[in-house]
N, C-alpha and C. Protein backbone atom coordinates (compact mmCIF):
# COMPACT_ATOMS: atom_id res chain seq x y z
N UNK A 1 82.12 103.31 140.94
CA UNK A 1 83.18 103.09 139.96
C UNK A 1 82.83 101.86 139.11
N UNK A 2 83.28 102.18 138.10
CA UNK A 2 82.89 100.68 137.25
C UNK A 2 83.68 100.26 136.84
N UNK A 3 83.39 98.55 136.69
CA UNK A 3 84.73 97.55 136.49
C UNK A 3 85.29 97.86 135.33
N UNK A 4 86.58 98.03 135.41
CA UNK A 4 87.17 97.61 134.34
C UNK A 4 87.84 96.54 133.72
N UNK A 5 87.28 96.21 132.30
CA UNK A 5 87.28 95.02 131.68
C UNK A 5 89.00 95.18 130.91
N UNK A 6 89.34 93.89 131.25
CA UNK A 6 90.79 94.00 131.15
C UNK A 6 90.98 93.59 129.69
N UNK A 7 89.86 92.60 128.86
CA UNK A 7 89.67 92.11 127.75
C UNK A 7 89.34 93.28 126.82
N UNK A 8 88.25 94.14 127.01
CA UNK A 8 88.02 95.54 126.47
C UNK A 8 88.93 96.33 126.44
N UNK A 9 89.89 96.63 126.99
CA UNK A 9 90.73 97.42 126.98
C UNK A 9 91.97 97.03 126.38
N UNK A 10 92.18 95.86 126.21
CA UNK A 10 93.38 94.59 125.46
C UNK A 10 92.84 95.32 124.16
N UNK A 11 91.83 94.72 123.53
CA UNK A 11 91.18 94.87 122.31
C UNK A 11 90.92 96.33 121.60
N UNK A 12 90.98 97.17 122.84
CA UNK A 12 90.73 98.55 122.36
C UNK A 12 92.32 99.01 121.50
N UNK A 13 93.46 98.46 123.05
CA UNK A 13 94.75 98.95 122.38
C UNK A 13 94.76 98.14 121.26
N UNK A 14 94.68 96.57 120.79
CA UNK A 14 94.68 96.22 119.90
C UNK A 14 94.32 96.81 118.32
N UNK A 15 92.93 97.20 118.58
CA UNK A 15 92.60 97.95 117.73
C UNK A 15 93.10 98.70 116.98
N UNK A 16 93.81 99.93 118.06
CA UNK A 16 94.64 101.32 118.27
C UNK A 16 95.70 100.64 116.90
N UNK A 17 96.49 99.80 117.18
CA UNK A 17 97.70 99.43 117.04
C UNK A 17 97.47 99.16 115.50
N UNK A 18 96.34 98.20 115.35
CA UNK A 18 96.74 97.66 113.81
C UNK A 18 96.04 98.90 112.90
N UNK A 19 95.02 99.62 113.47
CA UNK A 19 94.58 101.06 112.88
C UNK A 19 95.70 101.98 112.58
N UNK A 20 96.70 102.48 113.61
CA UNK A 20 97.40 103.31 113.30
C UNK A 20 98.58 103.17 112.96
N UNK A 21 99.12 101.94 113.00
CA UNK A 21 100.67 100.85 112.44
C UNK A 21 100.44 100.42 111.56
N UNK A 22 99.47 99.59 111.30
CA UNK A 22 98.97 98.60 110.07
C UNK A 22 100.25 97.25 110.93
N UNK A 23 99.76 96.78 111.89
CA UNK A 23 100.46 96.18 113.00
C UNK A 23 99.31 94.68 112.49
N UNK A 24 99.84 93.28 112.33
CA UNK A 24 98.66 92.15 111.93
C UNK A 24 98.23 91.86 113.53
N UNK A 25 97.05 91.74 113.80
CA UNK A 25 96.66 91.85 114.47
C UNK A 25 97.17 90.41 115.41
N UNK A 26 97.62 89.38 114.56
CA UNK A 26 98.12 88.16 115.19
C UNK A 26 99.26 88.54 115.72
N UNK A 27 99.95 89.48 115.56
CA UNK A 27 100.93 89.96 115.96
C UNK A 27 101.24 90.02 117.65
N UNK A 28 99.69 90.59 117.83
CA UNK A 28 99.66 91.54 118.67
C UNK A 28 99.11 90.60 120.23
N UNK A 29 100.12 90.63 121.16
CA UNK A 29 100.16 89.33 122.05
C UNK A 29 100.28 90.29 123.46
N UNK A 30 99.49 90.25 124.32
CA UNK A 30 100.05 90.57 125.72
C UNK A 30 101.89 90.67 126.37
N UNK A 31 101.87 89.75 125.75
CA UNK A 31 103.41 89.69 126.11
C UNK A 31 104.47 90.41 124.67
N UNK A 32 103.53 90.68 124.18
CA UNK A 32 104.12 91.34 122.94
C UNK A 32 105.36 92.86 122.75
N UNK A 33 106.77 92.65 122.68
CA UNK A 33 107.30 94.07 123.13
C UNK A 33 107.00 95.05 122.46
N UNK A 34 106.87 96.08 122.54
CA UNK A 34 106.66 97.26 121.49
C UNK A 34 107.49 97.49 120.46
N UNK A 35 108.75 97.58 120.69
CA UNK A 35 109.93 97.98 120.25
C UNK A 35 110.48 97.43 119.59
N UNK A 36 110.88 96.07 120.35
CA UNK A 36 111.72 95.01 119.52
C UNK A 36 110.11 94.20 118.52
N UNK A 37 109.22 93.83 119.03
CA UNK A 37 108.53 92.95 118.11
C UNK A 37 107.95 93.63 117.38
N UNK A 38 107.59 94.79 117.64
CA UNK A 38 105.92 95.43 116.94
C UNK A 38 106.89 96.76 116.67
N UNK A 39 108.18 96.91 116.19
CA UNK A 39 108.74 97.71 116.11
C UNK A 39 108.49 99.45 115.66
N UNK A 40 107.63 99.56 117.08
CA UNK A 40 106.96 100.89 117.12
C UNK A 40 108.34 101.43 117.56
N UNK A 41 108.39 103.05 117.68
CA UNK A 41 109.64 103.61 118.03
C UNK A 41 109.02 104.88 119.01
N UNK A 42 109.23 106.07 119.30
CA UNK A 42 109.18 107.00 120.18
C UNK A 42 108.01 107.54 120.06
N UNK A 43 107.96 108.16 118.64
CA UNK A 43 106.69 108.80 117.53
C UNK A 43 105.66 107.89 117.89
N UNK A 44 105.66 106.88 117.19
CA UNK A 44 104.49 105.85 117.48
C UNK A 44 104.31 105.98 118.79
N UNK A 45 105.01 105.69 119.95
CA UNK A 45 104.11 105.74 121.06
C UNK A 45 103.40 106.50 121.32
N UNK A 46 103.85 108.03 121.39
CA UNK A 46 102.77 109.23 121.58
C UNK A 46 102.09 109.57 120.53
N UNK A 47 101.80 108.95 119.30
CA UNK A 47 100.77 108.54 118.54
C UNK A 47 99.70 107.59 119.69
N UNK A 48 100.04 106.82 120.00
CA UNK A 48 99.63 105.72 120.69
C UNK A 48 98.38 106.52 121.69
N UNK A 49 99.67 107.34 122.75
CA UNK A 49 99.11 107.97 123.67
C UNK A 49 97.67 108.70 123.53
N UNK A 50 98.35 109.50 122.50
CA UNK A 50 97.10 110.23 121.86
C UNK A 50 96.22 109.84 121.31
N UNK A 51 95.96 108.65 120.79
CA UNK A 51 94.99 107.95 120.21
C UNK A 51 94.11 107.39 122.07
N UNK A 52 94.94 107.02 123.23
CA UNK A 52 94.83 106.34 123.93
C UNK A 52 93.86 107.62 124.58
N UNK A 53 94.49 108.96 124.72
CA UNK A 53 93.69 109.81 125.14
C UNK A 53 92.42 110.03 124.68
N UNK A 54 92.11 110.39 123.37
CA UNK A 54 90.73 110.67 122.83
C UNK A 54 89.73 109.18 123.37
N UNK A 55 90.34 107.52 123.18
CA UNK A 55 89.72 107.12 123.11
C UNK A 55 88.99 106.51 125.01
N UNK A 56 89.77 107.48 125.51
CA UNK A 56 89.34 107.79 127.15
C UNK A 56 88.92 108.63 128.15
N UNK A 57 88.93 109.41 126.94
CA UNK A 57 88.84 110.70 127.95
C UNK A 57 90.12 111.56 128.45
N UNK A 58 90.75 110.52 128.90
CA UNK A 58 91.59 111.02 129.97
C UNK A 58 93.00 111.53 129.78
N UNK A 59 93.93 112.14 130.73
CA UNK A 59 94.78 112.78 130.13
C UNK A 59 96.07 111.62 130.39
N UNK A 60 97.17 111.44 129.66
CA UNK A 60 98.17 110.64 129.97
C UNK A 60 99.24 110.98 130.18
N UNK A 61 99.53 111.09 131.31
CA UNK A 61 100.93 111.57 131.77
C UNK A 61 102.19 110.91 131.00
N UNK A 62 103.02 111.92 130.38
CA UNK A 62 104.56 111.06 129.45
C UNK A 62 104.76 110.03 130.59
N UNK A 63 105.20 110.09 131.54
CA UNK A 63 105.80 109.56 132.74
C UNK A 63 104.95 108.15 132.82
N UNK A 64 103.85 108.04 132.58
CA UNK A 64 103.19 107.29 133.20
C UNK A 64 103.85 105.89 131.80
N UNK A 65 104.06 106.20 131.12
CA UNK A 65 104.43 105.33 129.98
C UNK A 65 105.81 105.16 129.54
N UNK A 66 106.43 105.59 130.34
CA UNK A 66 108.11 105.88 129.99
C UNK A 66 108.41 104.06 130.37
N UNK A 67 107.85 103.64 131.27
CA UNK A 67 108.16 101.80 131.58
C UNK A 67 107.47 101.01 130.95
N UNK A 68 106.61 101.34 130.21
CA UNK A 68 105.38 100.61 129.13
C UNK A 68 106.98 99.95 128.03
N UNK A 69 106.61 98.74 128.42
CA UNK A 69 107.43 98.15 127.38
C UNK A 69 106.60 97.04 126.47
N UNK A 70 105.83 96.63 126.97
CA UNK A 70 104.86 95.18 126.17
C UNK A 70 103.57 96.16 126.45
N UNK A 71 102.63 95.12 125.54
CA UNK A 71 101.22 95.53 124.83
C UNK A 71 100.43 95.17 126.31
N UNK A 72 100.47 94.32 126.88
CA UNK A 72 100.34 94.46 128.21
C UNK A 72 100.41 95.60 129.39
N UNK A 73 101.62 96.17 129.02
CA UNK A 73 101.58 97.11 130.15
C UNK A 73 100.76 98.44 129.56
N UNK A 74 100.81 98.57 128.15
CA UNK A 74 99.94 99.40 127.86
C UNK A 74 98.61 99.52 128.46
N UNK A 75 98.07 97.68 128.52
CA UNK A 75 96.78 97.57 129.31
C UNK A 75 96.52 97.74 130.63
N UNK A 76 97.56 97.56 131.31
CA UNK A 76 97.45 97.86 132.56
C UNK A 76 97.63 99.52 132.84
N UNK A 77 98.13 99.95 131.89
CA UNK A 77 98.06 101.80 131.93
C UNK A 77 96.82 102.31 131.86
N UNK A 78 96.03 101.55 130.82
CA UNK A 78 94.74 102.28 130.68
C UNK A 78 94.00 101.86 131.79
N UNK A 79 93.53 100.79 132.10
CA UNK A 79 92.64 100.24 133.30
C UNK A 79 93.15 100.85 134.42
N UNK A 80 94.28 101.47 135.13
CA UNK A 80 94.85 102.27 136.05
C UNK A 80 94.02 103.19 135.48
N UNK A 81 94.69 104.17 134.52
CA UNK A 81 93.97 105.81 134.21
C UNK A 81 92.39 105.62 134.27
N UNK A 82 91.67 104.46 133.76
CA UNK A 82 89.92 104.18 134.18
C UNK A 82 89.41 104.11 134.95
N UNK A 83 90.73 103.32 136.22
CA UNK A 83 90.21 103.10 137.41
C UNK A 83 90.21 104.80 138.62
N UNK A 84 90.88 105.46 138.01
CA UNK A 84 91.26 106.42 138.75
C UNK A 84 90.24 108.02 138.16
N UNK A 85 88.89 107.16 138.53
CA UNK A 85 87.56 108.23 137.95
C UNK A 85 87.26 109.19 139.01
C-alpha cells in the first residue's frame, strides 16, 4: 500500500475547488467550511465528488460525504478512499 500524502491530497482538493468554483485559493483553509465560507451548496458538492472520482479512480459513496463539512474532512475522505486499495 502506499502512503498517502495528506499535503497532496489537500492541494489536489484545493485545486478541484478554485478550478471548478473559481473559489481564491487563499480562501481555501483546512478548517475552511464548505457551506458557510466557501459557499458551495448541494450541486457543488457532487460536482466536487465527481471531479473527486475521476481524479482517483475510485468510487464515492453519497454517504461517505453526507458529514464532510470543512475542506479538511474532504481530505480525510480521500486519503480513507486511497487508503482502502
Amino acid at each position: 500500500m502506499t502512503e498517502v500524502n495528506r499535503n497532496e491530497v489537500f492541494s489536489q482538493v484545493r485545486d478541484a475547488l478554485v478550478e471548478l468554483f473559481e473559489i481564491d485559493a487563499n480562501d481555501i483553509k483546512p478548517e475552511a467550511q464548505l457551506y458557510q465560507e466557501l459557499d458551495l451548496d448541494s450541486i457543488d458538492a457532487v460536482d466536487l465528488v465527481v471531479h473527486l472520482q475521476n481524479l482517483t479512480g475510485k468510487k464515492i459513496k453519497p454517504d461517505e460525504f453526507k458529514a464532510v463539512r470543512t475542506v479538511d474532512d474532504i481530505v480525510d475522505a480521500v486519503v480513507e478512499l486511497l487508503k482502502a486499495e
